[in-house]
PDB file of N, CA and C in Angstrom:
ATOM      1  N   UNK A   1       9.323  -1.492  -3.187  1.00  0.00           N
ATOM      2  CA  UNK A   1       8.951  -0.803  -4.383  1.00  0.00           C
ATOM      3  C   UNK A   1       7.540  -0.249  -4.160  1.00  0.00           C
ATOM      4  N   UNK A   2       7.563   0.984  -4.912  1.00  0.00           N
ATOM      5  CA  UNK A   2       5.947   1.495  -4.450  1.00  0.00           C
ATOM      6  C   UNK A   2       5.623   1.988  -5.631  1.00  0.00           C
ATOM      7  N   UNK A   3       4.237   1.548  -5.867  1.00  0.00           N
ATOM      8  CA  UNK A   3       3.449   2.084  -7.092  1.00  0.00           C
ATOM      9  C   UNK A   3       2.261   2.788  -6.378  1.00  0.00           C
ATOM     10  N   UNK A   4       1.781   4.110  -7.451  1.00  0.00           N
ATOM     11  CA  UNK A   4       0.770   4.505  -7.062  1.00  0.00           C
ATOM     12  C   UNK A   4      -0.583   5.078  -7.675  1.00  0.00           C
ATOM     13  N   UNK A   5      -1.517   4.613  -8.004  1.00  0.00           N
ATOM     14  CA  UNK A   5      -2.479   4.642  -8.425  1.00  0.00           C
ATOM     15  C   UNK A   5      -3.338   3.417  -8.376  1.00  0.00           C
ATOM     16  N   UNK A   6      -4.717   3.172  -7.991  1.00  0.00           N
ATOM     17  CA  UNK A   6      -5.702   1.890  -8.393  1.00  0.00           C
ATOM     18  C   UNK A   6      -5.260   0.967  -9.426  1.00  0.00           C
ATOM     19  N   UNK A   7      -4.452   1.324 -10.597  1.00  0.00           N
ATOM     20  CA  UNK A   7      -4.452   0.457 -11.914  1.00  0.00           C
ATOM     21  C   UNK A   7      -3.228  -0.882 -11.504  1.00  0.00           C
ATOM     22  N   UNK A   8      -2.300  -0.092 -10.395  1.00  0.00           N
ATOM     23  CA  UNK A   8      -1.367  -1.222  -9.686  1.00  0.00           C
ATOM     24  C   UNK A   8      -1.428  -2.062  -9.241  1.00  0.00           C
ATOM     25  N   UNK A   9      -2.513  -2.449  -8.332  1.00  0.00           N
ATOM     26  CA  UNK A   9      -3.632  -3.376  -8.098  1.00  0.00           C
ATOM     27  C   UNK A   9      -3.338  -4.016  -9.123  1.00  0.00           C
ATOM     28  N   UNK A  10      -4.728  -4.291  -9.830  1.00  0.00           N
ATOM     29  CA  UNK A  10      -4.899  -4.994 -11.080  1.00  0.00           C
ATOM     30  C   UNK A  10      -3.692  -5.602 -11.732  1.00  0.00           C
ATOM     31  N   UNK A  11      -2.657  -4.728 -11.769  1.00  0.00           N
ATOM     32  CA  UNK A  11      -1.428  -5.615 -12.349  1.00  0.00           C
ATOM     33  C   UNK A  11      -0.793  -6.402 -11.613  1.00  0.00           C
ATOM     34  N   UNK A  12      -0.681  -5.997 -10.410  1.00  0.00           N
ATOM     35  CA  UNK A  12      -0.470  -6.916  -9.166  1.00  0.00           C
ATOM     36  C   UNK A  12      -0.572  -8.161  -9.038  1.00  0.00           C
ATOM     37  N   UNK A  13      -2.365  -8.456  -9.646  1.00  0.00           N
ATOM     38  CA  UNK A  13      -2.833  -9.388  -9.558  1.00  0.00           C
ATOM     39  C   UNK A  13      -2.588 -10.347 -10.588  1.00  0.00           C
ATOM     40  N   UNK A  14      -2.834  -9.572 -11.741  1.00  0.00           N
ATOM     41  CA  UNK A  14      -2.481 -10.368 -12.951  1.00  0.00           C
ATOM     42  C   UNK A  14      -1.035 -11.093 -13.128  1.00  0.00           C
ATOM     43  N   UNK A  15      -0.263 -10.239 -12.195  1.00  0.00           N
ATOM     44  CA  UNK A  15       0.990 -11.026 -12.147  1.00  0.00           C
ATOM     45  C   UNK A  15       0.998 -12.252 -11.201  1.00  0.00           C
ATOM     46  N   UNK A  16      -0.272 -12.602 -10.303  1.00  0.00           N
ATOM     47  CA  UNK A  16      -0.411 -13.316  -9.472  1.00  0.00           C
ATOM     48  C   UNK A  16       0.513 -13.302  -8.445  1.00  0.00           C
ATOM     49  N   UNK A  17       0.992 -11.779  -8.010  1.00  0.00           N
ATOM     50  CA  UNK A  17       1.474 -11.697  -6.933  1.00  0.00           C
ATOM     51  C   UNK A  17       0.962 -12.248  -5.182  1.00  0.00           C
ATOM     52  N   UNK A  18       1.645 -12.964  -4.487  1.00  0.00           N
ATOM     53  CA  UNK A  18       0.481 -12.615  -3.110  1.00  0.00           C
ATOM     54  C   UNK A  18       0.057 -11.158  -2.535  1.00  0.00           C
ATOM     55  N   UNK A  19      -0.959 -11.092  -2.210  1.00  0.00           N
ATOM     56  CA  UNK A  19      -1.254 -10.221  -1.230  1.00  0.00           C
ATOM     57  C   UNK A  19      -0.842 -10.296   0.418  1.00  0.00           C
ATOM     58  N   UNK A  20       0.402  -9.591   1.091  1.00  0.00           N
ATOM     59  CA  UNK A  20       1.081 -10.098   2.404  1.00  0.00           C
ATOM     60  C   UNK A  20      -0.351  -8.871   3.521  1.00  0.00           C
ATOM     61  N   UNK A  21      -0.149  -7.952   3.186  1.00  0.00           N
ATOM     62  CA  UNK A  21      -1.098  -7.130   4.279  1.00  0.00           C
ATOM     63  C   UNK A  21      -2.070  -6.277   3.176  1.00  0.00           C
ATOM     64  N   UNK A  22      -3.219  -6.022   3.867  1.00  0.00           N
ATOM     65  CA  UNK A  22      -3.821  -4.856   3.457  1.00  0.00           C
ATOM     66  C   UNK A  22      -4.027  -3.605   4.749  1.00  0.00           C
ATOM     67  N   UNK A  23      -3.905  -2.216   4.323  1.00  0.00           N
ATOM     68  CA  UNK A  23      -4.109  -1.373   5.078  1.00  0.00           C
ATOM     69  C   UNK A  23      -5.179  -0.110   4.698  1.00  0.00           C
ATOM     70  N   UNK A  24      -5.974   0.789   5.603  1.00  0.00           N
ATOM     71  CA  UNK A  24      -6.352   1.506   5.137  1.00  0.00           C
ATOM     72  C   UNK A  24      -7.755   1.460   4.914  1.00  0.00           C
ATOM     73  N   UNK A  25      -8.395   1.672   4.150  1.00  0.00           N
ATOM     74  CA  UNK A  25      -9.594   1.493   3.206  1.00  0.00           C
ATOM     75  C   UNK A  25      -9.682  -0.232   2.975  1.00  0.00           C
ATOM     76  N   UNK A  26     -10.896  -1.027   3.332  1.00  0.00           N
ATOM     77  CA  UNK A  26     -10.463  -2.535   2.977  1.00  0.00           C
ATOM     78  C   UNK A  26      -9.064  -3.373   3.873  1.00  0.00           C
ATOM     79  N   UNK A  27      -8.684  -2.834   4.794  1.00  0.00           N
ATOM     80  CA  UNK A  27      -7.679  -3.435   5.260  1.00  0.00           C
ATOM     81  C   UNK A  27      -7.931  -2.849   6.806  1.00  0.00           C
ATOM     82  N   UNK A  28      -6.599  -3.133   7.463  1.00  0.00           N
ATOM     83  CA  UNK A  28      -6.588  -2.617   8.837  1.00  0.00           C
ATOM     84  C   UNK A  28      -6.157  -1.376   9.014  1.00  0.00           C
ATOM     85  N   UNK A  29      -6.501  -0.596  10.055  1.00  0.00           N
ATOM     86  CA  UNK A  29      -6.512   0.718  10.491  1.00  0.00           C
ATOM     87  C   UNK A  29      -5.281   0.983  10.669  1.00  0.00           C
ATOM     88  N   UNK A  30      -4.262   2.271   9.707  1.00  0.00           N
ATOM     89  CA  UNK A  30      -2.622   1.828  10.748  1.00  0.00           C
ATOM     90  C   UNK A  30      -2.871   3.621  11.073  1.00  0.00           C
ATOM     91  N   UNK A  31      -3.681   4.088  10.925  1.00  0.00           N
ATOM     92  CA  UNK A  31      -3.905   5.757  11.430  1.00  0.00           C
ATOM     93  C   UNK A  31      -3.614   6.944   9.974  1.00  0.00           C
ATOM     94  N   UNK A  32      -3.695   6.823   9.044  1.00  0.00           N
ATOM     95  CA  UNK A  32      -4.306   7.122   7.876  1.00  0.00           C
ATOM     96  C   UNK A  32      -5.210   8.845   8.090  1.00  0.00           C
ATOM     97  N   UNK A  33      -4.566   9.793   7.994  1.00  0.00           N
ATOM     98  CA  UNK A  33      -5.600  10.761   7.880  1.00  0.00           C
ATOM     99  C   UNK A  33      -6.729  11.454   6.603  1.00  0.00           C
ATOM    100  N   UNK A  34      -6.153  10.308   5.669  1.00  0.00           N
ATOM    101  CA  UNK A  34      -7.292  10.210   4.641  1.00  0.00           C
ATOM    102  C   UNK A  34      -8.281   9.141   4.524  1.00  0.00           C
ATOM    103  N   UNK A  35      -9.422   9.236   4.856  1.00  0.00           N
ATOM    104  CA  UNK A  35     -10.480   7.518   4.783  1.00  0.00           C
ATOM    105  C   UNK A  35     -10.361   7.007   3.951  1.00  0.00           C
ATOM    106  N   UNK A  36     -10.399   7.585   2.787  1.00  0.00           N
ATOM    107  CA  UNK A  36     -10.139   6.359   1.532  1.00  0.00           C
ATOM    108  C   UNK A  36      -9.292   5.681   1.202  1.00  0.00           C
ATOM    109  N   UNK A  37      -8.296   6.089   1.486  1.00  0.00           N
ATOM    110  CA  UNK A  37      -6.799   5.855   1.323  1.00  0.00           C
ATOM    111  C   UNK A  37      -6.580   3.899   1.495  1.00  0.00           C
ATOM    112  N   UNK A  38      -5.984   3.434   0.512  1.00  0.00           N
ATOM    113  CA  UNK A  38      -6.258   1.903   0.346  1.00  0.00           C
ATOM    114  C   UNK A  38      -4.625   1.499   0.020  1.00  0.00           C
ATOM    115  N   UNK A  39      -4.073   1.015   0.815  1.00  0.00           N
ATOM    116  CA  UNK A  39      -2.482   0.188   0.962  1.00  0.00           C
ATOM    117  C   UNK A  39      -2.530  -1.277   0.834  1.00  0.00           C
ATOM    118  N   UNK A  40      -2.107  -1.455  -0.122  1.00  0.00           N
ATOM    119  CA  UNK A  40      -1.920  -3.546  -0.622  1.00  0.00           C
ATOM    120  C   UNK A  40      -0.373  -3.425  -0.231  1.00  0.00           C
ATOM    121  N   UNK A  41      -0.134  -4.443   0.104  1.00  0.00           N
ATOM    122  CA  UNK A  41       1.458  -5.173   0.165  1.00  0.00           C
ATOM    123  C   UNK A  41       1.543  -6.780  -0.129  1.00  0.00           C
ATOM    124  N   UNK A  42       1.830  -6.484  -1.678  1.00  0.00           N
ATOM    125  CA  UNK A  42       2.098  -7.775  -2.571  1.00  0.00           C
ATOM    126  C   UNK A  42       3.899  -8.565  -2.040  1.00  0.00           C
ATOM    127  N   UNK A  43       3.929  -9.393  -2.265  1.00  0.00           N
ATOM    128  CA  UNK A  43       5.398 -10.413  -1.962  1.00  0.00           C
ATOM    129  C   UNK A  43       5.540 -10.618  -3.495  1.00  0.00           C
ATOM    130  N   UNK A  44       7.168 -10.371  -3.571  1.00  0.00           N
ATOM    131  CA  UNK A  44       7.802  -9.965  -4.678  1.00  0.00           C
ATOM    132  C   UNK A  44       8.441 -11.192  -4.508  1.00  0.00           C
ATOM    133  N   UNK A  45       8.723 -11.789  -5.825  1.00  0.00           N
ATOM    134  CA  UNK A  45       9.601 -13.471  -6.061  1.00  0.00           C
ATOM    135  C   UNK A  45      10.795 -12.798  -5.410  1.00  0.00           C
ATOM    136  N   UNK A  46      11.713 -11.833  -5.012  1.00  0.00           N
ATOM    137  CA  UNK A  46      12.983 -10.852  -4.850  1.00  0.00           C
ATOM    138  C   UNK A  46      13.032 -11.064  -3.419  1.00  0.00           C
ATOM    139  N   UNK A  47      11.990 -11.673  -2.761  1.00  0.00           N
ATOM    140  CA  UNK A  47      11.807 -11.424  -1.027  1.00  0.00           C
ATOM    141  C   UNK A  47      11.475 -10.002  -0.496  1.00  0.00           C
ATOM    142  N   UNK A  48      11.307  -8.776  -1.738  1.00  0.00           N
ATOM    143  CA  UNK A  48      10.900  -7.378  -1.093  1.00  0.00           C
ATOM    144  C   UNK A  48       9.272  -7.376  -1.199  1.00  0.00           C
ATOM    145  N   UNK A  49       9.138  -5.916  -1.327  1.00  0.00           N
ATOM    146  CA  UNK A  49       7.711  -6.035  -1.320  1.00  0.00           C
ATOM    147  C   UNK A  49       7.279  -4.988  -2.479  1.00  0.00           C
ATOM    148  N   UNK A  50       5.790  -5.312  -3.274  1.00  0.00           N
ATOM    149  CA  UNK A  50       5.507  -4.395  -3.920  1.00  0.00           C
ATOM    150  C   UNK A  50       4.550  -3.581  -2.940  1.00  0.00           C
ATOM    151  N   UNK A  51       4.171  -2.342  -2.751  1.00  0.00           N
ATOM    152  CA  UNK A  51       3.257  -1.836  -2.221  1.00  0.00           C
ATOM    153  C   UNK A  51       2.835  -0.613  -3.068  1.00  0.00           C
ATOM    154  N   UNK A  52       1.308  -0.844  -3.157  1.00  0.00           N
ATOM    155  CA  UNK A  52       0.087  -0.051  -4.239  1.00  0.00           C
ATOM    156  C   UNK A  52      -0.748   0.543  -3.349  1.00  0.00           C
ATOM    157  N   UNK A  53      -0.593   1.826  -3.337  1.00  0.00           N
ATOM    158  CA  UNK A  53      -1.451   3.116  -3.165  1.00  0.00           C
ATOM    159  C   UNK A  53      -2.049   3.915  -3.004  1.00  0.00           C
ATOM    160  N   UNK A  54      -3.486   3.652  -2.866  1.00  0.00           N
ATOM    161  CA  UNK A  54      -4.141   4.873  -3.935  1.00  0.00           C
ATOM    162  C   UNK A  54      -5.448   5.402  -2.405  1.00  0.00           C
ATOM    163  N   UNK A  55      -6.109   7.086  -3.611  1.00  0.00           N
ATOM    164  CA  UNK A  55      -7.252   7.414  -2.922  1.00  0.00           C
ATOM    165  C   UNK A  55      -7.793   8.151  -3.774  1.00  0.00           C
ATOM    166  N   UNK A  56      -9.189   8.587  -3.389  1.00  0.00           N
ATOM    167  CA  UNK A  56     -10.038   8.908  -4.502  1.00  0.00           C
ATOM    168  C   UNK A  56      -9.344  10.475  -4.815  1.00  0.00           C
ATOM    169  N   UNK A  57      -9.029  11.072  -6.282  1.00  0.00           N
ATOM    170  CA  UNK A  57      -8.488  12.107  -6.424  1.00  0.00           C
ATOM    171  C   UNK A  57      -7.399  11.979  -6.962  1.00  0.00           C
ATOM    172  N   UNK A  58      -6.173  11.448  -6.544  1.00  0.00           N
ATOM    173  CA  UNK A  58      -5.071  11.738  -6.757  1.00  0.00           C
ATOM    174  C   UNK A  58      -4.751  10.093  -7.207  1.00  0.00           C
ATOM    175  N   UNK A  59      -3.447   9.933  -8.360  1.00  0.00           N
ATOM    176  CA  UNK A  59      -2.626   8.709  -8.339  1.00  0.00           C
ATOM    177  C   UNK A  59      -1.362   8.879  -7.747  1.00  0.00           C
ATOM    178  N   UNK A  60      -0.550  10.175  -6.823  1.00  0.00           N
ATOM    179  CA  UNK A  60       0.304  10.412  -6.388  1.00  0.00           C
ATOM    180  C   UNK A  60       0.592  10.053  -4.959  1.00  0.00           C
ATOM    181  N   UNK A  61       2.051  10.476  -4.638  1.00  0.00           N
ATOM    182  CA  UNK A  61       2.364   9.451  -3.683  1.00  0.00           C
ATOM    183  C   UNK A  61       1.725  10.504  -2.591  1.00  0.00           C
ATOM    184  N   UNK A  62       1.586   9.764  -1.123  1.00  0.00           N
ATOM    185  CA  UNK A  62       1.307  10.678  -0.235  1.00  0.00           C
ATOM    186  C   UNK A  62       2.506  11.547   0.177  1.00  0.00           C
ATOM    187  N   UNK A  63       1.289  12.710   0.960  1.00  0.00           N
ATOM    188  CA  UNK A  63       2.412  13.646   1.906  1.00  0.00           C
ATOM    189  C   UNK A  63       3.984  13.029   2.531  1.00  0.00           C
ATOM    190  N   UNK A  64       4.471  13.706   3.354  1.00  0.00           N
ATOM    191  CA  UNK A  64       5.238  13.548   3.692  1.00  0.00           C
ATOM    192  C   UNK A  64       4.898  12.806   5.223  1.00  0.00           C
ATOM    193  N   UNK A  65       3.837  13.658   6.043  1.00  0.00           N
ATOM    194  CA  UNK A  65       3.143  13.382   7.412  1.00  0.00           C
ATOM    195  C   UNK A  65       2.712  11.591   7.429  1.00  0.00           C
ATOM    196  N   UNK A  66       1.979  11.665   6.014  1.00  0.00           N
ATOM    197  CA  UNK A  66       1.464  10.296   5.602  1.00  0.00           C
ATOM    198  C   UNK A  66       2.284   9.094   5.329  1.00  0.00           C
ATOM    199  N   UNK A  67       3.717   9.575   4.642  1.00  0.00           N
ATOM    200  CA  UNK A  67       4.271   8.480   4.242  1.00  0.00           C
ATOM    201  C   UNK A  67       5.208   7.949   6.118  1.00  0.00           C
ATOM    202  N   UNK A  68       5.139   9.010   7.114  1.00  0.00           N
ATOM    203  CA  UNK A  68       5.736   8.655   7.967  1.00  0.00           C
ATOM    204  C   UNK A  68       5.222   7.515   8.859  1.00  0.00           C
ATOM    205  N   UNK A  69       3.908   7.895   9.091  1.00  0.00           N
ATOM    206  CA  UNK A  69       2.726   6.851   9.649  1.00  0.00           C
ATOM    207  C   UNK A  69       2.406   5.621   8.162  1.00  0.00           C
ATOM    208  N   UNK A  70       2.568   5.404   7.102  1.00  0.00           N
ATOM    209  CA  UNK A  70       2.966   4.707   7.011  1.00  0.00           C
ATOM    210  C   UNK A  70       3.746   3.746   6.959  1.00  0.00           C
ATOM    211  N   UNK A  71       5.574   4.421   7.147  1.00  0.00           N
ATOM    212  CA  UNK A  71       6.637   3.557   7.025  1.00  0.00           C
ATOM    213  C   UNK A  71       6.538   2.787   8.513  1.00  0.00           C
ATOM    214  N   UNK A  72       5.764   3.508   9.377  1.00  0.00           N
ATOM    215  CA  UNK A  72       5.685   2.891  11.082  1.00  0.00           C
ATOM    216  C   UNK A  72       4.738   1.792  10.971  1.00  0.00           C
ATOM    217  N   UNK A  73       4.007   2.021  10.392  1.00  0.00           N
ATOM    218  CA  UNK A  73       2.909   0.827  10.153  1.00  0.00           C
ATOM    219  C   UNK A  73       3.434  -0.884   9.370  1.00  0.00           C
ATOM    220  N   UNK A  74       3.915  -0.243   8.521  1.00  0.00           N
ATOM    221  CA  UNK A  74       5.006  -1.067   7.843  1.00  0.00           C
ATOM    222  C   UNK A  74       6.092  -1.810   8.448  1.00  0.00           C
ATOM    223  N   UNK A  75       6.700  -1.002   9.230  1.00  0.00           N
ATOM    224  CA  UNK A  75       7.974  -1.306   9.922  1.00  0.00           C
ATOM    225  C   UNK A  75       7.320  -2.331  11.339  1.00  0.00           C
ATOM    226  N   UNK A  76       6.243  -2.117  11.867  1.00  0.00           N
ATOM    227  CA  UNK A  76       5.748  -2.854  12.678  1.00  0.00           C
ATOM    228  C   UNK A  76       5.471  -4.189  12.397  1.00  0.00           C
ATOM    229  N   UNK A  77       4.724  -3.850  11.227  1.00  0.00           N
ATOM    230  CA  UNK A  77       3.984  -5.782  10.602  1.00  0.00           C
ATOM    231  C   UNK A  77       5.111  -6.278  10.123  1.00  0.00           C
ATOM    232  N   UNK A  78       6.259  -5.836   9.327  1.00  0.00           N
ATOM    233  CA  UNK A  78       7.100  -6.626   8.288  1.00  0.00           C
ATOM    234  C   UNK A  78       8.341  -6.126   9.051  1.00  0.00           C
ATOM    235  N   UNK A  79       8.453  -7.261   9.988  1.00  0.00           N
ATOM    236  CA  UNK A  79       9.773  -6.989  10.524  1.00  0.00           C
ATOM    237  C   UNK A  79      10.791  -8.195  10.475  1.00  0.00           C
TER     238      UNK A  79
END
């Protein structure tokens, strides 16, 4: 599941989700051509994952280029 904007976070938390990876901005490098750009991956009681978002500007999802280097990044750690 993917949410997107900063405010996802916060609910994230309040739900006392875990935090499984961080990427990006505050996390590890997975090749990101935006710097700010900040990826949480919360563990869902479901065994999936929530993953939140965001960069300065926009609450929308990334490009297309972006979401590819992310699903690789993804697909690497959570296998």
């Amino acid at each position: 599941m993917f949410a997107f904007g900063r405010p996802w976070e916060d609910v994230a938390t309040a739900l006392g989700l875990p935090i499984v990876d961080r990427l990006g901005r505050g996390g590890r490098p997975y090749g990101s051509q935006v710097p700010d750009r900040a990826v949480r991956v919360y563990a869902l009681p479901s065994e999936q994952h929530l993953i939140v978002e965001w960069h300065k500007g926009s609450a929308g999802p990334p490009s297309a280029a972006e979401v590819t280097v992310l699903k690789t990044a993804l697909a690497e750690q959570h296998r």
